[in-house]
Protein backbone atom coordinates (compact mmCIF):
# COMPACT_ATOMS: atom_id res chain seq x y z
CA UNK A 1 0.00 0.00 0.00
CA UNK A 2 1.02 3.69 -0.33
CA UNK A 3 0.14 7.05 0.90
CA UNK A 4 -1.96 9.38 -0.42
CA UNK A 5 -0.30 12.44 -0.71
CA UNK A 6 -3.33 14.81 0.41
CA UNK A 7 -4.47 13.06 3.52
CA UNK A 8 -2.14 10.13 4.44
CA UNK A 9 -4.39 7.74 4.16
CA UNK A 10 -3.64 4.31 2.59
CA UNK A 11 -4.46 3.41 -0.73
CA UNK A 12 -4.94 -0.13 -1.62
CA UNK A 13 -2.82 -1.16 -4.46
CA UNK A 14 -4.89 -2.92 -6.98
CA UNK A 15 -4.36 -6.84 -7.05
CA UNK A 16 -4.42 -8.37 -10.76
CA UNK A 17 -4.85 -11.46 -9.90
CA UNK A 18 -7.83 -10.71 -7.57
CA UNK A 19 -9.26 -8.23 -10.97
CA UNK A 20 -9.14 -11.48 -12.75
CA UNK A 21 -11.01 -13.79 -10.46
CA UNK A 22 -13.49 -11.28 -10.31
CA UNK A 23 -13.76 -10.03 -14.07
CA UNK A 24 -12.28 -12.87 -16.33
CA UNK A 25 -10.53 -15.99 -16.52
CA UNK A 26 -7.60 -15.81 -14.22
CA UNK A 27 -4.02 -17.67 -15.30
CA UNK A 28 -1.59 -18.46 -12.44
CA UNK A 29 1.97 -19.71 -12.81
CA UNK A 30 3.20 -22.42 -10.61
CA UNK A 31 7.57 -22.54 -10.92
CA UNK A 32 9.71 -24.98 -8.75
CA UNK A 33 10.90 -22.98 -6.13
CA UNK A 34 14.36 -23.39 -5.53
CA UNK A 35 15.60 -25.95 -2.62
CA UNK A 36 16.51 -25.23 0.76
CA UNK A 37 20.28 -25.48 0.48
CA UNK A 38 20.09 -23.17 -2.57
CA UNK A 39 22.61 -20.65 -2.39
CA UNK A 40 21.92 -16.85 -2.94
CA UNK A 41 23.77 -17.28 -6.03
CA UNK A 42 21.72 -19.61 -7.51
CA UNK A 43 18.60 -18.23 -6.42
CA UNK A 44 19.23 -14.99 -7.74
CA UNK A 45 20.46 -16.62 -11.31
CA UNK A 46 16.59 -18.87 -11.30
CA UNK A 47 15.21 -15.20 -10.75
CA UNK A 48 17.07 -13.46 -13.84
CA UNK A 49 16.13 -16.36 -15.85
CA UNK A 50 12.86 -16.87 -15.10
CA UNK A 51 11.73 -13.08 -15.39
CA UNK A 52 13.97 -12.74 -18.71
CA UNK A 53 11.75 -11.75 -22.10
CA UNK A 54 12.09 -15.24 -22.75
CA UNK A 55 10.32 -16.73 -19.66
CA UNK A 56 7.48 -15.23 -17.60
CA UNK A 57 8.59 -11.56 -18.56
CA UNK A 58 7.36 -12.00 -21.98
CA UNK A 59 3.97 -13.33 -21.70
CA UNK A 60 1.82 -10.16 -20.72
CA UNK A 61 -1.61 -11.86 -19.77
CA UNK A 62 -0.07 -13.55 -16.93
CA UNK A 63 -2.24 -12.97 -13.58
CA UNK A 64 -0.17 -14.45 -10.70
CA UNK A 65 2.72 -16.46 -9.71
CA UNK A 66 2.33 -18.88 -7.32
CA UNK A 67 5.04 -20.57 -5.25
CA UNK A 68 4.46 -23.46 -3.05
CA UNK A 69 6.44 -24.63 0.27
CA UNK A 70 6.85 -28.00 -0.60
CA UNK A 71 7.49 -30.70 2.86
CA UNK A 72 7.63 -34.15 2.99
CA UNK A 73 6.45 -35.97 6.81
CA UNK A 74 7.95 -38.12 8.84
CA UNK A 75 6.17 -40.92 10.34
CA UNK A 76 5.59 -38.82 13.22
CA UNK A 77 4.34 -35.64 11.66
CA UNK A 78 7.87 -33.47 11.60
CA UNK A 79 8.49 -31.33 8.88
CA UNK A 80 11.16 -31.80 6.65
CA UNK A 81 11.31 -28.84 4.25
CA UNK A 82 12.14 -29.63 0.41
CA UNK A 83 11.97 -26.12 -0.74
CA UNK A 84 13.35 -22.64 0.53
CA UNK A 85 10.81 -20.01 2.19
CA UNK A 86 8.86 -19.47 -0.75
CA UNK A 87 7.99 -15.63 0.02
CA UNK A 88 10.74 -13.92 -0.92
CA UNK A 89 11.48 -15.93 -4.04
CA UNK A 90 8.15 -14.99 -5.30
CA UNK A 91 8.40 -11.46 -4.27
CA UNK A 92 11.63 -11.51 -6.24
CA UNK A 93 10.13 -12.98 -9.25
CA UNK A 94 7.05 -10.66 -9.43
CA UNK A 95 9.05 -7.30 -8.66
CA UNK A 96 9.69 -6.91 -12.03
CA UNK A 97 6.38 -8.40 -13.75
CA UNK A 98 2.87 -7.19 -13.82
CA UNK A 99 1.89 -10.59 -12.38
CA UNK A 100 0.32 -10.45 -8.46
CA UNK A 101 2.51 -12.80 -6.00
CA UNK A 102 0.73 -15.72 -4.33
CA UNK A 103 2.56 -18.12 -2.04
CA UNK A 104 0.94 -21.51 -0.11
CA UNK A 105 1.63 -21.99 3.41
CA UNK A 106 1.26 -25.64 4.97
CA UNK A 107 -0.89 -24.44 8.05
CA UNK A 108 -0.26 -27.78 10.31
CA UNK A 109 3.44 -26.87 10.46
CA UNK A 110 3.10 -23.43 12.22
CA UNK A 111 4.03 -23.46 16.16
CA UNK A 112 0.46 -22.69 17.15
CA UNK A 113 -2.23 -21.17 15.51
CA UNK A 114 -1.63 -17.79 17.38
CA UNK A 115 1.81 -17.58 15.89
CA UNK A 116 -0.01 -18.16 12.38
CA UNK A 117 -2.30 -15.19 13.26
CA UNK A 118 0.57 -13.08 14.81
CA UNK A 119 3.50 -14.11 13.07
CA UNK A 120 2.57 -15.52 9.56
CA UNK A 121 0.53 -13.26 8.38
CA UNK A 122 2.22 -9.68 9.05
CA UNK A 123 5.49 -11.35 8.05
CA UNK A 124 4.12 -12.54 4.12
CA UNK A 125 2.09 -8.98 4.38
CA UNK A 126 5.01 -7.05 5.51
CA UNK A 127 6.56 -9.08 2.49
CA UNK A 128 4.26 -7.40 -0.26
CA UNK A 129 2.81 -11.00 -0.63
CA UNK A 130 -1.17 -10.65 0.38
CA UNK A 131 -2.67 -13.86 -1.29
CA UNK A 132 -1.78 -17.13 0.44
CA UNK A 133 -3.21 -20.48 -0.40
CA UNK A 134 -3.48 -22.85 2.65
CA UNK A 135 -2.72 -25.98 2.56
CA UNK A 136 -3.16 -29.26 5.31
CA UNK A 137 -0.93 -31.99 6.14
CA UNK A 138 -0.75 -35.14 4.72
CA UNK A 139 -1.78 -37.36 7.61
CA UNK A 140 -5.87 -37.32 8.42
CA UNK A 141 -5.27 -38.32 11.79
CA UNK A 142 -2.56 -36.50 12.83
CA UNK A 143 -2.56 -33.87 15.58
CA UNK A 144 -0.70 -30.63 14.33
CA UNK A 145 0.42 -28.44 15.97
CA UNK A 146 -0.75 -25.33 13.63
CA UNK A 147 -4.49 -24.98 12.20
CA UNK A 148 -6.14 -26.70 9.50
CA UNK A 149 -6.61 -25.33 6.18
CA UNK A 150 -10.23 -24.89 7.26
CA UNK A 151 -9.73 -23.07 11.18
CA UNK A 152 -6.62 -20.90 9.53
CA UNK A 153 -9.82 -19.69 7.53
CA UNK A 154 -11.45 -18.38 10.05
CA UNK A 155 -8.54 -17.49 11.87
CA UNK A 156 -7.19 -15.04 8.76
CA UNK A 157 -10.38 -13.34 8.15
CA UNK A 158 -10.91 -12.66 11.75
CA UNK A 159 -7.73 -10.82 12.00
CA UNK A 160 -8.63 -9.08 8.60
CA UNK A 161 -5.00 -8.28 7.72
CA UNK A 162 -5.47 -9.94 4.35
CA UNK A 163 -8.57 -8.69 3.40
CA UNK A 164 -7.31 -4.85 4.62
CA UNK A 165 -4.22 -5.05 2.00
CA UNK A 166 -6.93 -6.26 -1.05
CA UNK A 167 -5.32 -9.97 -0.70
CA UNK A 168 -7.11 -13.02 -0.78
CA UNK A 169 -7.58 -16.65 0.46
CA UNK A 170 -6.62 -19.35 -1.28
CA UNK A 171 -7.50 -23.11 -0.48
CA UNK A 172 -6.58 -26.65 -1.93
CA UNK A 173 -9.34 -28.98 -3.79
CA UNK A 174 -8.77 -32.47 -4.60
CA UNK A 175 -11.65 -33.12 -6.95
CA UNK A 176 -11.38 -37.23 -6.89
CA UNK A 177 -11.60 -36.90 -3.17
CA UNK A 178 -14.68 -38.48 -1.79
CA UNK A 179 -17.42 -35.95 -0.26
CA UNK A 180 -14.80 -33.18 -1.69
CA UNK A 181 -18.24 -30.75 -2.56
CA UNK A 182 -18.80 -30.34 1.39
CA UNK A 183 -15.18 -29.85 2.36
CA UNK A 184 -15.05 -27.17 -0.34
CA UNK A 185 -18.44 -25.83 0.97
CA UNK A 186 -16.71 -25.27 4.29
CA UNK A 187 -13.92 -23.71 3.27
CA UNK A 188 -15.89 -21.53 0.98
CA UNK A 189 -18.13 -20.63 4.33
CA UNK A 190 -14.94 -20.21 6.78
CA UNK A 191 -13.57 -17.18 3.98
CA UNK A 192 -11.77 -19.25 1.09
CA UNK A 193 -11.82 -17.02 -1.82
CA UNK A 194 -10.34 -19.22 -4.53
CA UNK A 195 -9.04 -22.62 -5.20
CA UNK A 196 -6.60 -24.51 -6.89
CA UNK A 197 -7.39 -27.60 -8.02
CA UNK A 198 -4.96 -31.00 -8.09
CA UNK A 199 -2.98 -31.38 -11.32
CA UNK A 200 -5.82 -32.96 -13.61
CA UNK A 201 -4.85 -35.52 -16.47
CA UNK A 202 -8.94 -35.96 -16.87
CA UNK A 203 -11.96 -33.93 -16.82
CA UNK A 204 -14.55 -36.42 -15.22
CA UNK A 205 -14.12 -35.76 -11.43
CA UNK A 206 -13.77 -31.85 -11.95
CA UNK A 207 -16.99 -31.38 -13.76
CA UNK A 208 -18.91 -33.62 -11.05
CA UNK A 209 -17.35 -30.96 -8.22
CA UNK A 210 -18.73 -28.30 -10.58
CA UNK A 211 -22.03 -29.29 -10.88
CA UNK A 212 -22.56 -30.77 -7.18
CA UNK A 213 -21.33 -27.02 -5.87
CA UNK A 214 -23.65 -25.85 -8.15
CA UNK A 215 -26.55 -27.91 -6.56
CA UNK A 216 -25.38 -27.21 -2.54
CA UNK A 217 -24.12 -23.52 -2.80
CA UNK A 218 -28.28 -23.28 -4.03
CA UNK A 219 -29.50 -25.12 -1.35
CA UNK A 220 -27.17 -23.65 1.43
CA UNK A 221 -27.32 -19.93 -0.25
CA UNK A 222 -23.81 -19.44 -0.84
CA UNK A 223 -21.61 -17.99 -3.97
CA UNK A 224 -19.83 -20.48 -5.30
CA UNK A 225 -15.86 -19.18 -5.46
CA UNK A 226 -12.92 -19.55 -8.41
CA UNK A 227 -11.90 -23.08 -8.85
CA UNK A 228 -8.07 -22.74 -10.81
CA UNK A 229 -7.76 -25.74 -12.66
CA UNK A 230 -4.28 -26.77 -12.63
CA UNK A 231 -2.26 -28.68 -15.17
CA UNK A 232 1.24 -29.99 -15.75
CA UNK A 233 3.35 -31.07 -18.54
CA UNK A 234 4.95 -34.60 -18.91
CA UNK A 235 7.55 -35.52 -21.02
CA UNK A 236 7.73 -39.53 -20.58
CA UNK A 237 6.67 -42.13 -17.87
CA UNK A 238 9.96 -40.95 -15.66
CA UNK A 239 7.44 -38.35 -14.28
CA UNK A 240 4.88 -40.95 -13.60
CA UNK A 241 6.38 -41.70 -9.97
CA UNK A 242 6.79 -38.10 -9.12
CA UNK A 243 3.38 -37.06 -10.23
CA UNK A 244 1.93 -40.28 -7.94
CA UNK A 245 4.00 -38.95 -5.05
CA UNK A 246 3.13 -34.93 -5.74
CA UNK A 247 -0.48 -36.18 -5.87
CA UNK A 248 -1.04 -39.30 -4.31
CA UNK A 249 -2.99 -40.16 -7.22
CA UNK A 250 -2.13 -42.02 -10.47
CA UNK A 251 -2.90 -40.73 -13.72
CA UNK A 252 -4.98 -42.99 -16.02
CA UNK A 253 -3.93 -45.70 -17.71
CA UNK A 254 -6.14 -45.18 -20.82
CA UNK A 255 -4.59 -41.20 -20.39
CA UNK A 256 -0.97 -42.93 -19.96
CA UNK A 257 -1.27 -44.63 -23.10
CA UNK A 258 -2.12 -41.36 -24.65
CA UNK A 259 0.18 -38.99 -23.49
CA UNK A 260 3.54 -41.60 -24.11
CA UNK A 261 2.70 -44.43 -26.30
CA UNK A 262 -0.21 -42.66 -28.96
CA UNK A 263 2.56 -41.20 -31.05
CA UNK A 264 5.94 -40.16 -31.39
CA UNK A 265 8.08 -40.07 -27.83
CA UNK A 266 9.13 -36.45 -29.17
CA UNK A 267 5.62 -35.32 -29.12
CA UNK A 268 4.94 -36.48 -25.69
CA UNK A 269 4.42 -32.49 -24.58
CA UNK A 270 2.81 -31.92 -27.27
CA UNK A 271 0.02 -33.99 -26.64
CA UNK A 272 0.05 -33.08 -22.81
CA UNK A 273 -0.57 -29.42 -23.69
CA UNK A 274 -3.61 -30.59 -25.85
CA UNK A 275 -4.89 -33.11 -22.91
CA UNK A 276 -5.02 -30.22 -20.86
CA UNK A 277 -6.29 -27.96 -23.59
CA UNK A 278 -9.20 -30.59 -23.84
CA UNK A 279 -10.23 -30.81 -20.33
CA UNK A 280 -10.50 -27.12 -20.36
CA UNK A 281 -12.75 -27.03 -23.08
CA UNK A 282 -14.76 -29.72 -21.58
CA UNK A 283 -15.18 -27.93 -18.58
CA UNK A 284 -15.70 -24.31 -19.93
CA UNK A 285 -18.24 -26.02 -22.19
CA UNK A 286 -20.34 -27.99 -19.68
CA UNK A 287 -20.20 -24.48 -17.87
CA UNK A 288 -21.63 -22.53 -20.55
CA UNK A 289 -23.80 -25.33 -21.71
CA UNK A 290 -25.68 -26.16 -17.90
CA UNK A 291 -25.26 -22.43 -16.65
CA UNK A 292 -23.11 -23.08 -13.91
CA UNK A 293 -22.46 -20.28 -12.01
CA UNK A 294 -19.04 -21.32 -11.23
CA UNK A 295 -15.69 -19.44 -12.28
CA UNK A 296 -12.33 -21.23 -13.05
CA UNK A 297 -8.98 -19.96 -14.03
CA UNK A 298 -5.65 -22.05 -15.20
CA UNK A 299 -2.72 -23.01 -12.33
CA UNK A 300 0.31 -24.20 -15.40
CA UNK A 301 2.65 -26.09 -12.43
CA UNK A 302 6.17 -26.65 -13.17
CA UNK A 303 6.72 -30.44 -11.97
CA UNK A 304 10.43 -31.15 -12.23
CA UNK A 305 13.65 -28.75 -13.52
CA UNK A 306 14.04 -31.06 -16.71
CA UNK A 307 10.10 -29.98 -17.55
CA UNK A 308 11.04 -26.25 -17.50
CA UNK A 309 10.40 -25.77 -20.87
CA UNK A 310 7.44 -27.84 -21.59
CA UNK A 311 5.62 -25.82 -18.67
CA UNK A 312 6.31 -22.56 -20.19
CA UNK A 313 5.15 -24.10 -23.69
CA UNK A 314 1.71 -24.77 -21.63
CA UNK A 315 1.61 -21.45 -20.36
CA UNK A 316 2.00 -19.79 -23.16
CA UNK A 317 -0.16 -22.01 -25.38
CA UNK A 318 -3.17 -21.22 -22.44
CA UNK A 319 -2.43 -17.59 -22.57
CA UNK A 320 -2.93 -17.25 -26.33
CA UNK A 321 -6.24 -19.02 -25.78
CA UNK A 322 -7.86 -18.49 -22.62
CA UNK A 323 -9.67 -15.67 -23.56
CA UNK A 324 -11.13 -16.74 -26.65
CA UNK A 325 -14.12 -18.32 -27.59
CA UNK A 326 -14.42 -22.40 -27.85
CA UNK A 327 -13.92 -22.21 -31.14
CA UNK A 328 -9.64 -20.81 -30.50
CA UNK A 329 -9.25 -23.50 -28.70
CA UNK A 330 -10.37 -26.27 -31.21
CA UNK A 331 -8.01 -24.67 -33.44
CA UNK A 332 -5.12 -25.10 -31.20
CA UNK A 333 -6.37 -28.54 -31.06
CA UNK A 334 -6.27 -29.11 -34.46
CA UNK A 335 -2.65 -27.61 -35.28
């Protein structure tokens, strides 16, 4: 924020990526943030590169970039953290885009959920970071010491930090997840503001979510908020294991055959980008088609450092079309 010059009083700087969830179809960026024995070096080197003309800083209708803290568990619950602090990369990236930062925090693994409210949340702020996905641990059973996704909800619009600085909310969906409608309900009621989905490799479980929080946000009276449906590049079966393990899910097998063995091994992006491209239009279509009042955007994710290049072929192949009718899309299909 800044001060106006008359008065002192703040002024709100505007948030692109919260214009787009609002106004259009929103498209998010998802890199690999670098690891947490990167050196300043190297992180500074990721940041030239990836904000060069020839990455990120040439594709204009970019809305956000959004960096992830990525942790794996160990049997007892303890943290072990894969990636650096996520915030100031981002900040670094988007200082010299248009793009809005947006950064996920794993809730469970704060000290307490007073030092989320106290701590957290003025430190990303203070950051110039004011939209923040949460995100839960991987163990259902498993007491944490920090909030669920769900009570960190509450928790951040109560202390109305976020909301102040024009930020917003972010939560996870996993559409395959059984009775996945009512936990995104919830969150949706506790102050979610957006979502972004699992990578998706198919379209059937996403359009069910769609049209069941069609059906309960009428019957419980409440607006049904951005699903961003997110989508990665693969280049052969070697990302197989790490998409299962990212996930916990499996793509396919009739997909699988599709993506590496329909065609040349060459092609394999190729005919990622138009798998995603698909499941787009099959959503956007069923949208239009059914008047569901329910808005999506595109999360491109950046699985692995080898699939760099594929994931900014995706992005840039979703921004020339995104806005466009059905009709650009079917000719991307087709080329």
């Amino acid at each position: 924020m800044k001060a106006n010059g008359r008065n002192g009083a703040q002024e709100t700087k505007p948030n692109r990526f919260a214009e787009a969830l609002r106004t259009g179809t929103p498209l998010v960026f998802e890199p690999i943030v670098p690891s947490y024995w990167a050196t300043p070096g190297a992180i500074e080197k990721r940041v030239r590169e990836l904000t060069s003309h020839n990455q990120l800083g040439g594709i204009a209708r970019l809305d956000g970039v959004n960096a992830a803290e990525v942790i794996e568990e160990e049997h007892a619950g303890f943290p072990i953290y894969k990636t650096m602090d996520p915030r100031p990369f981002v900040r670094a990236v988007t200082a010299s885009i248009p793009a809005e930062p947006i950064t996920n925090k794993v809730t469970v693994h704060e000290a307490s959920a007073e030092a989320f409210v106290s701590v957290y949340i003025p430190e990303t702020l203070a950051m110039g970071i004011r939209n923040i996905v949460l995100v839960g641990g991987t163990e259902r059973f498993h007491k944490y010491p920090g909030p669920s996704p769900l009570e960190a909800n509450l928790l951040a619009a109560a202390s109305k930090g976020i909301a102040t600085s024009g930020g917003l909310l972010g939560n996870i969906s996993i559409p395959d997840r059984r009775g996945e409608v009512f936990r995104v309900a919830g969150k949706i009621l506790s102050g979610a503001d957006f979502f972004t989905t699992q990578i998706l490799f198919s379209s059937e479980h996403i359009v069910e979510e769609i049209r069941q929080l069609h059906r309960l946000s009428a019957t419980l009276h409440f607006e049904p908020q951005p699903l961003l449906l997110s989508f990665a590049p693969t280049q052969d079966r070697k990302d197989m294991p790490f998409v299962a393990g990212l996930t916990g899910r499996r793509i396919p097998k009739k997909t699988q055959d599709y993506l590496f063995d329909s065609g040349p091994p060459e092609d394999a992006v190729g005919r990622s980008i138009k798998n995603a491209l698909r499941i787009f239009l099959k959503v956007r279509t069923v949208i239009e088609q059914e008047h569901l009042p329910v808005p999506i955007g595109v999360n491109v994710e950046q699985l692995t450092q080898r699939n760099a290049d594929a994931s900014l072929e995706m992005l840039r192949t979703f921004a020339r079309v995104i806005d466009g009718d059905s009709s650009s899309i079917r000719k991307e299909l087709r080329a």
